[in-house]
N, C-alpha and C. Protein backbone atom coordinates (compact mmCIF):
# COMPACT_ATOMS: atom_id res chain seq x y z
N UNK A 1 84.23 85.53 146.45
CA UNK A 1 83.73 85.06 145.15
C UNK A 1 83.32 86.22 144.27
N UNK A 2 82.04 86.80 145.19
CA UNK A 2 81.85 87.98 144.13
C UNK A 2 83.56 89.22 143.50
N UNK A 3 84.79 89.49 144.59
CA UNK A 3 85.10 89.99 144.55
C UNK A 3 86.19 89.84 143.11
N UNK A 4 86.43 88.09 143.22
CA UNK A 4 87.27 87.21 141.77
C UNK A 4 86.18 87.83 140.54
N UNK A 5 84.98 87.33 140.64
CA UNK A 5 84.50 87.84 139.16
C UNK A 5 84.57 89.21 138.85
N UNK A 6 83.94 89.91 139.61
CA UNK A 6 85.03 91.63 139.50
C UNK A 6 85.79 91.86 138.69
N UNK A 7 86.85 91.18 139.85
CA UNK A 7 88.38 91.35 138.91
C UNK A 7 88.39 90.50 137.57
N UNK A 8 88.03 88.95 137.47
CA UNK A 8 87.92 88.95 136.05
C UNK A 8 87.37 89.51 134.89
N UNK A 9 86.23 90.31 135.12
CA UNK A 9 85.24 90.94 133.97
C UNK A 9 86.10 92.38 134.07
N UNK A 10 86.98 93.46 134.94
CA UNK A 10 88.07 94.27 135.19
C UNK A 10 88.67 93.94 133.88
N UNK A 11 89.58 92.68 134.10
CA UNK A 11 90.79 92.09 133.33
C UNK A 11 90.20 92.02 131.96
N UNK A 12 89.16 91.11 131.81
CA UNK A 12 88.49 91.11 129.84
C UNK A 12 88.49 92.76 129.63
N UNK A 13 88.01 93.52 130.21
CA UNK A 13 87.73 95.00 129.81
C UNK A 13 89.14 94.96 129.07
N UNK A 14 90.40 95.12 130.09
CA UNK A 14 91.26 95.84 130.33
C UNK A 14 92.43 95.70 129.10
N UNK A 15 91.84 93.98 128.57
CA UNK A 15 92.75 93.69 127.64
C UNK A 15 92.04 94.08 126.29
N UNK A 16 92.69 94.88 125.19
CA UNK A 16 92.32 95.36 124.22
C UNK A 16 91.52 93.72 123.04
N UNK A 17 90.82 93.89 122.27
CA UNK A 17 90.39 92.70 121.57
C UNK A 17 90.64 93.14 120.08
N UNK A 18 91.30 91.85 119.67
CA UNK A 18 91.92 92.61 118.43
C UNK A 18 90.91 92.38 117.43
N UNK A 19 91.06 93.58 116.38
CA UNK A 19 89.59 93.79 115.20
C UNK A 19 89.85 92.48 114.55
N UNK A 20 89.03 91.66 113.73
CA UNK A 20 88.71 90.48 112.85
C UNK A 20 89.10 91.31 111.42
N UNK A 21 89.71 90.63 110.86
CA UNK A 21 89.47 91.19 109.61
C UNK A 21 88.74 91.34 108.87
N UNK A 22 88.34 92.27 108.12
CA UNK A 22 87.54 92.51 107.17
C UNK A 22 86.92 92.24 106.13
N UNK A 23 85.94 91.75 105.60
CA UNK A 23 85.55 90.83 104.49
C UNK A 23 87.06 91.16 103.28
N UNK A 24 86.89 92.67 102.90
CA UNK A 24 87.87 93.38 101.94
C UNK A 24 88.89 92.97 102.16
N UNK A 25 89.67 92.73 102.98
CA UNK A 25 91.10 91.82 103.63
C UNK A 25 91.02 90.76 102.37
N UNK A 26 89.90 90.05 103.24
CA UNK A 26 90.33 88.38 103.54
C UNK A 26 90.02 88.21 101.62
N UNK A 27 88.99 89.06 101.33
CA UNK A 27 88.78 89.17 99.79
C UNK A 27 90.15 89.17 98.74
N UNK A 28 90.91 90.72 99.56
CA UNK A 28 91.93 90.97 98.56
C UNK A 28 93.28 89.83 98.90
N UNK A 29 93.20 89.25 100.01
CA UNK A 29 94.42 88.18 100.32
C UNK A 29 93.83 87.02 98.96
N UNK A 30 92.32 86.33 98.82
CA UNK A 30 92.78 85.46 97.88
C UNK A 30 92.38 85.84 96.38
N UNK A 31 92.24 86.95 96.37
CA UNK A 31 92.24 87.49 94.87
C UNK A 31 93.85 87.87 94.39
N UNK A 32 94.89 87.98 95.49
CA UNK A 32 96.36 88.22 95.18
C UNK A 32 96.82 86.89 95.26
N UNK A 33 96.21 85.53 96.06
CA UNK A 33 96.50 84.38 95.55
C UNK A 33 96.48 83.93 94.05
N UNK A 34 95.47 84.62 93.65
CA UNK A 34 95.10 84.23 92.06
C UNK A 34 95.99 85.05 91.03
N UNK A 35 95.77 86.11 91.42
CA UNK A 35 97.40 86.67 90.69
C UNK A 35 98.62 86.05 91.15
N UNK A 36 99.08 85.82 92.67
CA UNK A 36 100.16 84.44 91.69
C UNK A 36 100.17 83.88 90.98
N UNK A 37 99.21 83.20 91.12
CA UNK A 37 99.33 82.23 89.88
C UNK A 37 99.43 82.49 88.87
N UNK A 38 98.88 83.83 87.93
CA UNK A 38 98.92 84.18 87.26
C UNK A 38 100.06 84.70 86.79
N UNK A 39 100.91 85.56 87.60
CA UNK A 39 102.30 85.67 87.33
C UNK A 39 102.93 84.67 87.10
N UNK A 40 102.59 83.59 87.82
CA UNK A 40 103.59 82.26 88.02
C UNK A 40 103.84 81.86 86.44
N UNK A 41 102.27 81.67 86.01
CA UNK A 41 102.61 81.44 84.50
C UNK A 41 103.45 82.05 83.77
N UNK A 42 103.17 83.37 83.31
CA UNK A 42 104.20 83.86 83.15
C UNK A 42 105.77 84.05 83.14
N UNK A 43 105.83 84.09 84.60
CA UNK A 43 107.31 83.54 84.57
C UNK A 43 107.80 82.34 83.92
N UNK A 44 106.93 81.04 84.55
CA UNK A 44 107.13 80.07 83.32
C UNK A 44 107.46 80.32 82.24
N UNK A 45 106.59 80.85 81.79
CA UNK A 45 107.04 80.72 79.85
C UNK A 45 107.95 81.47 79.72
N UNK A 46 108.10 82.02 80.22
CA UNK A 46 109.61 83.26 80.23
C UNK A 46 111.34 82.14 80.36
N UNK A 47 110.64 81.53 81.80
CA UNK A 47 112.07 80.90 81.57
C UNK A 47 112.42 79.46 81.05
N UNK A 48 110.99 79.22 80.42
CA UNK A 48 111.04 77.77 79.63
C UNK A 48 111.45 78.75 78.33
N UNK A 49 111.42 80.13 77.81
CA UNK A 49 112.12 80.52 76.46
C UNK A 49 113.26 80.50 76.56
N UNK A 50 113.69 81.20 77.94
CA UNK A 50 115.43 81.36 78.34
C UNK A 50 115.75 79.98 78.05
N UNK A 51 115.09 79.34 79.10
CA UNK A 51 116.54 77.92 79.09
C UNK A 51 116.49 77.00 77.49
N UNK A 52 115.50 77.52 76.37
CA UNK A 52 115.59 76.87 75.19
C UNK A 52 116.31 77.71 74.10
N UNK A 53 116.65 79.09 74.69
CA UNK A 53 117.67 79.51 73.75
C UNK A 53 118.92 79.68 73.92
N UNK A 54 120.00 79.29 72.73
CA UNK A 54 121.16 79.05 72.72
C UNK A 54 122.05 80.31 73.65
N UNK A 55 121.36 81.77 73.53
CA UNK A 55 121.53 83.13 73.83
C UNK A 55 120.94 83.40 74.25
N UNK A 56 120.79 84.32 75.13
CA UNK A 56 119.98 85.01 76.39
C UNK A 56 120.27 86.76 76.82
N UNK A 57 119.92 87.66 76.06
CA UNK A 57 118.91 87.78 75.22
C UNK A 57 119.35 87.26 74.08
N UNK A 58 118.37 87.00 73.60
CA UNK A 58 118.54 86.95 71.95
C UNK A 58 119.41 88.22 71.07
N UNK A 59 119.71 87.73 69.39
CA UNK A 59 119.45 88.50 68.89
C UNK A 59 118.39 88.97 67.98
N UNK A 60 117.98 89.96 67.25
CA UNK A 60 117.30 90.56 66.23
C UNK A 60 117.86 90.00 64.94
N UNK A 61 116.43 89.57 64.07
CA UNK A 61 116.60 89.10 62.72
C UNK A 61 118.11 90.06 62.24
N UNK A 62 118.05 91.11 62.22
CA UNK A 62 119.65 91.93 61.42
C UNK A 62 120.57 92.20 62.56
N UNK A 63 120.52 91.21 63.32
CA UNK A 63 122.14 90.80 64.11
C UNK A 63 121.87 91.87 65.11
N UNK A 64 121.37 92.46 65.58
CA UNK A 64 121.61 93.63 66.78
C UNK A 64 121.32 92.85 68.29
N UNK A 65 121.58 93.30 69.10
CA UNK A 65 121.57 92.57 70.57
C UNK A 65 120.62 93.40 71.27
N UNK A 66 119.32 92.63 71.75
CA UNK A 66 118.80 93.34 72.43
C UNK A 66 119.45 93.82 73.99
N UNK A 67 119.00 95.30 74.07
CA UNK A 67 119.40 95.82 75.09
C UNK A 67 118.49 96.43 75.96
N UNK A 68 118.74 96.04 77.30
CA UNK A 68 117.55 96.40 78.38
C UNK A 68 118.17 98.25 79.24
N UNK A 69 117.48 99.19 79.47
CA UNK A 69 117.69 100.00 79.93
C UNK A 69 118.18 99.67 81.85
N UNK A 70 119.03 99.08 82.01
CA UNK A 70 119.31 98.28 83.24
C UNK A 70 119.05 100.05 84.41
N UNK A 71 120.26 100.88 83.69
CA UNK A 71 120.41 101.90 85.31
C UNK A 71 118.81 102.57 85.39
N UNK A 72 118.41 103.27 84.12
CA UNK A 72 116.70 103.93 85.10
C UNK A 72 115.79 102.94 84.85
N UNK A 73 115.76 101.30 84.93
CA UNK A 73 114.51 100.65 85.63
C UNK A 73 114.88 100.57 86.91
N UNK A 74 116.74 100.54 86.99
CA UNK A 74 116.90 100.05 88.64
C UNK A 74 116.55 102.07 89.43
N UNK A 75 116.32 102.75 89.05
CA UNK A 75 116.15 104.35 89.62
C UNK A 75 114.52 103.95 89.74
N UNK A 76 114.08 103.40 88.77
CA UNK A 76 112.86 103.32 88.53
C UNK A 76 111.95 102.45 89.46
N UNK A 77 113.10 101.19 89.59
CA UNK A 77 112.53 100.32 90.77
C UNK A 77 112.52 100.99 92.73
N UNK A 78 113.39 101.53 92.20
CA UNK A 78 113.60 102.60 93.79
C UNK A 78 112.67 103.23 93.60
N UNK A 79 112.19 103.83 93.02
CA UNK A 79 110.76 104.59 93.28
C UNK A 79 109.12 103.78 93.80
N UNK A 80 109.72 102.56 92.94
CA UNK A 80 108.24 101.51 93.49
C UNK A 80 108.50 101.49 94.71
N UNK A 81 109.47 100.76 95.51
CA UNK A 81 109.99 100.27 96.65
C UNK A 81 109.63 100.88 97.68
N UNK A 82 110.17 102.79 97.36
CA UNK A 82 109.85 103.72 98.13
C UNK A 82 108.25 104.34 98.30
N UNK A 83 107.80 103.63 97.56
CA UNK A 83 105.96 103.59 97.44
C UNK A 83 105.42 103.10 98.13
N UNK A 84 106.09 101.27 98.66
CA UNK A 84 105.83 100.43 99.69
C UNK A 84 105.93 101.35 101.22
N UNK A 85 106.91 101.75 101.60
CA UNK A 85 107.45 102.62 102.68
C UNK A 85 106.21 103.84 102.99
N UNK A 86 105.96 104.95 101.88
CA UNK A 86 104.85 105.63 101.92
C UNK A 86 103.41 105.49 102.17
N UNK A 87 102.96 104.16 101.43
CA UNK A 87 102.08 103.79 101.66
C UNK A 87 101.30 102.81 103.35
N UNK A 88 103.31 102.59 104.24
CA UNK A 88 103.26 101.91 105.03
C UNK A 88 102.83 102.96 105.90
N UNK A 89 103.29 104.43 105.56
CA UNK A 89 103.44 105.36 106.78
C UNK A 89 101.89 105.87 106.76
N UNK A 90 101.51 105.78 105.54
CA UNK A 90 99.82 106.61 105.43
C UNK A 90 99.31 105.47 106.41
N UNK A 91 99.45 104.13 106.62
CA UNK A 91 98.49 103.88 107.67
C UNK A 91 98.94 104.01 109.32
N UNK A 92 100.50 103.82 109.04
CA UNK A 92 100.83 104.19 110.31
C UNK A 92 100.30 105.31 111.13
N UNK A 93 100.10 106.66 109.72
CA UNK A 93 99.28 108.04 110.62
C UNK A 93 97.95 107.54 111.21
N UNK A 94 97.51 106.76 110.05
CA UNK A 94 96.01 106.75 110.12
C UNK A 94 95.34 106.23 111.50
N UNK A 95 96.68 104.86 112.11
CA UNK A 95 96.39 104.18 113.05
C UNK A 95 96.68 105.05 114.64
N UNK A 96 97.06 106.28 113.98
CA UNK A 96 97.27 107.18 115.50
C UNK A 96 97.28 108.26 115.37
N UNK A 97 95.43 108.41 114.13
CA UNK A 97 94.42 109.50 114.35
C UNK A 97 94.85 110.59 113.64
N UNK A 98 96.03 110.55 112.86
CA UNK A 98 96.70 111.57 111.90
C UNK A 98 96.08 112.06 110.67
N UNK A 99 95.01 111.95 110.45
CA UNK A 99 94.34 112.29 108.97
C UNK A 99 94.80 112.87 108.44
N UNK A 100 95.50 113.74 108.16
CA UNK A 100 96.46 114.70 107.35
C UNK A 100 97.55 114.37 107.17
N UNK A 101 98.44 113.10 107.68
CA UNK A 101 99.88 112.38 107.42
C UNK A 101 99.00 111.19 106.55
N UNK A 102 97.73 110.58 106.96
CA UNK A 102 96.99 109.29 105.69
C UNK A 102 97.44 109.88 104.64
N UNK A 103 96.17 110.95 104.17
CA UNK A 103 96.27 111.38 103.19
C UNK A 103 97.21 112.01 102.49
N UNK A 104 98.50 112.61 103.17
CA UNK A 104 99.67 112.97 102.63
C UNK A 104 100.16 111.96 102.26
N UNK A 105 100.06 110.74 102.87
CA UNK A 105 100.76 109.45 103.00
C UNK A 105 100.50 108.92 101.44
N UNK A 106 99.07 108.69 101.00
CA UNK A 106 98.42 107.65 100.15
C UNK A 106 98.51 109.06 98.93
N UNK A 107 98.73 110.55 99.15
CA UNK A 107 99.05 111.19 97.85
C UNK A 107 100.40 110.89 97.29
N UNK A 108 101.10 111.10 98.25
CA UNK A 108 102.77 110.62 97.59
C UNK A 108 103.08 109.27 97.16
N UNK A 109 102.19 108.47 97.80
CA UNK A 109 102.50 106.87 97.39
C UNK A 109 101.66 107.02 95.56
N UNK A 110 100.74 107.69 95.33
CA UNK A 110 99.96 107.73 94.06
C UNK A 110 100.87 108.75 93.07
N UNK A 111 101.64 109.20 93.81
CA UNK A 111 102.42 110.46 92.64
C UNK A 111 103.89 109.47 92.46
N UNK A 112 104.43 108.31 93.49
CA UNK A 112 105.13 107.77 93.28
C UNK A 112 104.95 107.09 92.02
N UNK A 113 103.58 106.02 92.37
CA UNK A 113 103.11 105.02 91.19
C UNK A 113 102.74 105.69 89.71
N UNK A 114 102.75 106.28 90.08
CA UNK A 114 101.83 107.61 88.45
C UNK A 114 103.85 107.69 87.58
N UNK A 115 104.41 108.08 88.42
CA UNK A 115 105.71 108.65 87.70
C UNK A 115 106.38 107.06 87.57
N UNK A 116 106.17 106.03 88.39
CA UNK A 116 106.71 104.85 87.73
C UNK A 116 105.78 104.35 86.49
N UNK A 117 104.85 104.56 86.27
CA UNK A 117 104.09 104.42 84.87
C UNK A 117 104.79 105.07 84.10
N UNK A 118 104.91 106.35 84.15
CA UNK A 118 105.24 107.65 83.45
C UNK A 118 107.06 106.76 83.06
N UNK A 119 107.71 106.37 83.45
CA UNK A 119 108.98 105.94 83.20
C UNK A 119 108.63 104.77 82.29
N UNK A 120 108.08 103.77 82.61
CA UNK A 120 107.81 102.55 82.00
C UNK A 120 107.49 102.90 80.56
N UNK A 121 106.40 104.03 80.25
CA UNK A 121 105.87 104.20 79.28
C UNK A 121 107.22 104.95 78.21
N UNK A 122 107.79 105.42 78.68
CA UNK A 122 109.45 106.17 78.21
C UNK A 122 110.01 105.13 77.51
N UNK A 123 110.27 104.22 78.72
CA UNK A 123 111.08 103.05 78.19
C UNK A 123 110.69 102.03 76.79
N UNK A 124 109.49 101.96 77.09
CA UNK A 124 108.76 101.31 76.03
C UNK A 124 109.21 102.22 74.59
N UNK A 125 108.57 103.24 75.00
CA UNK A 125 108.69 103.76 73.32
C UNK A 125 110.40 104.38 72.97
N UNK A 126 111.13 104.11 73.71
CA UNK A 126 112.64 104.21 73.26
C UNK A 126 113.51 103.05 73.71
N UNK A 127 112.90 101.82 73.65
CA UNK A 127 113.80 100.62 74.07
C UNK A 127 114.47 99.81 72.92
N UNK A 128 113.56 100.05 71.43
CA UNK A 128 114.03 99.70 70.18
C UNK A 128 113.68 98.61 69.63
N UNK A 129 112.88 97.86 70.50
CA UNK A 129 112.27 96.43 69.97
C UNK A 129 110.93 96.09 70.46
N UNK A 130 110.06 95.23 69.95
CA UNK A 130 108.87 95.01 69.92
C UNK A 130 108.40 94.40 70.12
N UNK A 131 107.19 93.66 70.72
CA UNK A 131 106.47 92.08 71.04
C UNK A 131 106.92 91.30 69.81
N UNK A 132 106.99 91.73 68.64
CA UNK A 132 106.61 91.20 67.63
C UNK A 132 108.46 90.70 67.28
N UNK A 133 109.33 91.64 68.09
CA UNK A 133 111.06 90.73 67.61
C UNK A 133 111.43 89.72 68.50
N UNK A 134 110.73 88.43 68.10
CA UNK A 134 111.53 87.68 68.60
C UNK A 134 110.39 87.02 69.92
N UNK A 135 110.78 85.93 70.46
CA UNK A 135 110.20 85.26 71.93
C UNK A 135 110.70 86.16 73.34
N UNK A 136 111.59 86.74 72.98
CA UNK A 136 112.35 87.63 73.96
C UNK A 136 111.34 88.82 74.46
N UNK A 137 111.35 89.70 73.06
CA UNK A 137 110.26 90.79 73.22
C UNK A 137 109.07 90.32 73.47
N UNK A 138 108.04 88.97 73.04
CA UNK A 138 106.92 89.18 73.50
C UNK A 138 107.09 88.47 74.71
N UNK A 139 107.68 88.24 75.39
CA UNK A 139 107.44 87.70 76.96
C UNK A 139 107.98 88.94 77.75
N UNK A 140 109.11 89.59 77.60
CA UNK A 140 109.36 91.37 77.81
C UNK A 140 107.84 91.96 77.90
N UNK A 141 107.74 92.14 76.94
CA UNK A 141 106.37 92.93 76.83
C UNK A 141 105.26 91.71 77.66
N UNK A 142 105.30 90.89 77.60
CA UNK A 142 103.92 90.34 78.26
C UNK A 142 103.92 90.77 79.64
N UNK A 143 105.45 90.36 80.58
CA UNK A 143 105.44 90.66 81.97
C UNK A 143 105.54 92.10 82.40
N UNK A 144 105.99 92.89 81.64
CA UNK A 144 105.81 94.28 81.85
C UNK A 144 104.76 94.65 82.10
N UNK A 145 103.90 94.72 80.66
CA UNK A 145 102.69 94.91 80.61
C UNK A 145 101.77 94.35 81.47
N UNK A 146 101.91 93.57 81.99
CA UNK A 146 100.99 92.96 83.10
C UNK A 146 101.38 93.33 84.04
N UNK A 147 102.59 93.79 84.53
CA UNK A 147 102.51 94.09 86.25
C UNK A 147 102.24 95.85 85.71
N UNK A 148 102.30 96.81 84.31
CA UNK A 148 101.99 97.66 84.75
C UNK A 148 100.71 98.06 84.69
N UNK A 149 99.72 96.95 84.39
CA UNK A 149 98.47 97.04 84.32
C UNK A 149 97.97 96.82 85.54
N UNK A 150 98.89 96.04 86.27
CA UNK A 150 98.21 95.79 88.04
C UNK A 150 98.89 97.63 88.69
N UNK A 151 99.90 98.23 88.38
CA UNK A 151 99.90 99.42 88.98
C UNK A 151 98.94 100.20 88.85
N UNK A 152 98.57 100.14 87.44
CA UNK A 152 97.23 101.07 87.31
C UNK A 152 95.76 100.61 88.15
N UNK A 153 95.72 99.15 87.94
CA UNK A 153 94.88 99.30 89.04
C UNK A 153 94.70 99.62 90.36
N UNK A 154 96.79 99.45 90.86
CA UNK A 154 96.58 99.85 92.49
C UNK A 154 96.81 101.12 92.76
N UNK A 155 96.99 102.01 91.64
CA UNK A 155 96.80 103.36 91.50
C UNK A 155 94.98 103.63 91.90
N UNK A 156 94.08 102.94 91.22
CA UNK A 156 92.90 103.41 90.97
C UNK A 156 92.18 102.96 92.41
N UNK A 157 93.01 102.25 92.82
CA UNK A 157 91.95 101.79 94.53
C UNK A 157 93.01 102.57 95.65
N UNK A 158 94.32 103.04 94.99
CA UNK A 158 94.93 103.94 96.01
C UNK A 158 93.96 105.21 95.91
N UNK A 159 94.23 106.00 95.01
CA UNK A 159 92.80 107.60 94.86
C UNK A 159 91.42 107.05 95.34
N UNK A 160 90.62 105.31 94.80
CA UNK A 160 89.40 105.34 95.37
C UNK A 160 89.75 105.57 97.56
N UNK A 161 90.78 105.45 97.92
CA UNK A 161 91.17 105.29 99.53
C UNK A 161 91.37 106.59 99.99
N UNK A 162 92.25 107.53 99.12
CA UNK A 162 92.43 108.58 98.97
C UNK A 162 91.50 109.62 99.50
N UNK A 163 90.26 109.19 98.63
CA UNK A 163 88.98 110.25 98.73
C UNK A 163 88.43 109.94 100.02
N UNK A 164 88.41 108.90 100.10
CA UNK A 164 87.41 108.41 101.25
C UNK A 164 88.21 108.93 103.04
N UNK A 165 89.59 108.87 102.65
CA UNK A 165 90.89 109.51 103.77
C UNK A 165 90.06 110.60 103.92
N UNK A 166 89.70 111.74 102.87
CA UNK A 166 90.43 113.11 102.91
C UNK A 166 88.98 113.42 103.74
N UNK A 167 87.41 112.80 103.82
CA UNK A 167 86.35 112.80 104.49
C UNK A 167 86.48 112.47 105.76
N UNK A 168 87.62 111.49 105.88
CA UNK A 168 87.43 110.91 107.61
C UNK A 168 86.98 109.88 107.87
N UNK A 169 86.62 108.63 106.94
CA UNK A 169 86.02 107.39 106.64
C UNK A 169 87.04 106.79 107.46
N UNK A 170 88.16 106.99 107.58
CA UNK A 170 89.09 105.72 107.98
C UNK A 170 89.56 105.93 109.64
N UNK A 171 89.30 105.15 110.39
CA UNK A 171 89.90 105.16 111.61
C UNK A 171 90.23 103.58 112.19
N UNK A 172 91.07 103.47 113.06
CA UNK A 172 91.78 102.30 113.77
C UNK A 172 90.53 101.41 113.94
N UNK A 173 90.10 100.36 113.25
CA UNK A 173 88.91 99.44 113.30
C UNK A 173 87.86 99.41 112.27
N UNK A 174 88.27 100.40 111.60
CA UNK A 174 87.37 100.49 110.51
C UNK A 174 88.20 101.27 109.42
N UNK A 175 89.05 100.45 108.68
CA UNK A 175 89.70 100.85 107.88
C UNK A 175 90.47 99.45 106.68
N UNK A 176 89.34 98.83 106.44
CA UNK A 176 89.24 97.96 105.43
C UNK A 176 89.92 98.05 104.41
N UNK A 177 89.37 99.00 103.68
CA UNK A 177 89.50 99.00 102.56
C UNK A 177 91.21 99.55 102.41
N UNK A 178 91.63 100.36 103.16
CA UNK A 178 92.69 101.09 103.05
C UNK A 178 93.51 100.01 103.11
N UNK A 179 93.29 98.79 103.88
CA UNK A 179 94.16 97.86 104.37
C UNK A 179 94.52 96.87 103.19
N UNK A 180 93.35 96.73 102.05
CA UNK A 180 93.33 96.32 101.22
C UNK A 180 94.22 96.51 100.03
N UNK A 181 93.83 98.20 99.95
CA UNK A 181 94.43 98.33 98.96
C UNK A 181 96.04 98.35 99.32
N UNK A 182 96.58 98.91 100.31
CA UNK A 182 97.73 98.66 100.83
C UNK A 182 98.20 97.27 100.59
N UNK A 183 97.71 96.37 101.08
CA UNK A 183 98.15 94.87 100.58
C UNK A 183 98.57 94.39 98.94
N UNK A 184 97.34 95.25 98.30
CA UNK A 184 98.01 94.90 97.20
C UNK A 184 99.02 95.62 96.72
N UNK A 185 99.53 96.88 97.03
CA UNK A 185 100.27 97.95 96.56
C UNK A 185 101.54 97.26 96.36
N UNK A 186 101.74 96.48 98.13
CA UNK A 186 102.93 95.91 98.72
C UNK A 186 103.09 94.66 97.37
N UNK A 187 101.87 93.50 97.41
CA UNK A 187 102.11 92.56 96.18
C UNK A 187 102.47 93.69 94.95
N UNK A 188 102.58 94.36 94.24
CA UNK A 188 102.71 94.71 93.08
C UNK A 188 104.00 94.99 93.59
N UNK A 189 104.48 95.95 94.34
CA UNK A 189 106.24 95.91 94.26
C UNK A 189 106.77 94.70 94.58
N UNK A 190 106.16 93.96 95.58
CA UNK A 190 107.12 93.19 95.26
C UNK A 190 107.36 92.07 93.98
N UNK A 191 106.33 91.49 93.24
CA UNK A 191 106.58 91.48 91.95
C UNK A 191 107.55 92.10 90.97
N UNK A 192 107.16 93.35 91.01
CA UNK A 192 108.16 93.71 90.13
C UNK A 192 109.83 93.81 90.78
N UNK A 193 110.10 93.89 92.47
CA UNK A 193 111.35 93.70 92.46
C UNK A 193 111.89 92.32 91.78
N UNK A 194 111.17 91.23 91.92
CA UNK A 194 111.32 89.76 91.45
C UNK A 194 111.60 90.06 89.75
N UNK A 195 110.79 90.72 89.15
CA UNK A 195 110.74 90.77 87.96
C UNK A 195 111.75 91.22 87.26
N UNK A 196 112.06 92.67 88.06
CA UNK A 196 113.42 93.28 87.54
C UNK A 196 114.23 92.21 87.65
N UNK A 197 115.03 92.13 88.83
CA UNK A 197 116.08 91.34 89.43
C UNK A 197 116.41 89.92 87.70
N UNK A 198 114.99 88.93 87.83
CA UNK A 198 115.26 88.24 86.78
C UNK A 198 115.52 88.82 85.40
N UNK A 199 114.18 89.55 84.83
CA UNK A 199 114.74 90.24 83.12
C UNK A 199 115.54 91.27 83.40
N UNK A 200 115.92 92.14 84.21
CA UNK A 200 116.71 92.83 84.07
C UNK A 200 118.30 92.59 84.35
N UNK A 201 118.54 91.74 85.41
CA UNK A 201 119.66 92.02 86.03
C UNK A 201 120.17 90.37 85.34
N UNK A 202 119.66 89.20 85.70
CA UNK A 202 119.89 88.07 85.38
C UNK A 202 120.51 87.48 83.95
């Protein structure tokens, strides 16, 4: 008898217990619920404009055809994508004690997102049309502008993760926040692959 409980209290040791998630998790899972929705709208009105106009894009009051910069958003979207991947590997180091591959990890994923701003903002001011031409441009500009306002924010909680990496805050069980912001990094690309794919390619 005594020798069974032994071995059972042995066996609980022996099997690892997996961490609970983190308030910051379970926080940022339904605060990215609520940005669905929020996109969702969006998209709505986007394609309740499409399916009510005769043309898709439109044209401009003096006959010109709007035109989308298709090849560098799709160069451009490869750079988000490849942000997802970087940002996957900064925790992969992190989870096997690498502090110097995190933080290499979560710098390149932030120099990724910084230069996909840096493109977006290009595009904008040489694309040739405006919120103001047309239902086309302001739903263009609405969904842009909103997913690149969520980069900037997952820029600003990637550097707040960043700092806290480069101290040593983060290790296998206690690494919340990193997990967080990672989650959302992943929601923001994938948004915008959805996003491209429809205004751009569709």
């Amino acid at each position: 008898m005594a020798t069974d409980v032994a071995r059972s209290a042995a066996t609980r040791r022996a099997v690892p217990r997996r961490q609970p998630l983190s308030i910051g998790v379970v926080g940022m899972c339904i605060f990215i619920g609520s940005e669905v929705m929020l996109f969702a709208s969006f998209f709505t009105a986007y394609f309740f404009a499409r399916s009510n106009a005769p043309v898709w894009p439109p044209v401009f009051t003096h006959g010109e055809q709007f035109e989308l910069p298709k090849n560098i958003t799709a160069v451009n979207t490869g750079i988000l994508v490849f942000s997802s991947f970087t940002v996957w590997w900064a925790e992969h180091c992190m989870k096997h004690g690498d502090r110097k591959g995190l933080v290499r990890g979560l710098a390149v994923t932030m120099m990724l997102g910084a230069t996909f701003l840096i493109i977006q903002i290009n595009e904008y001011a040489h694309i040739g049309f405006s919120p103001q031409d047309g239902i086309f441009g302001t739903v263009f500009y609405c969904l842009t502008g909103l997913h690149g306002a969520h980069v900037f924010i997952g820029l600003n909680a990637l550097f707040y993760t960043f700092n806290r990496a480069r101290v040593g805050e983060f290790s296998p069980g206690h690494s919340g926040p990193l997990m967080a912001a990672s989650i959302y990094w992943h929601f923001v690309d994938i948004v915008w692959v959805f996003l491209f794919t429809v205004v751009y390619l569709i």
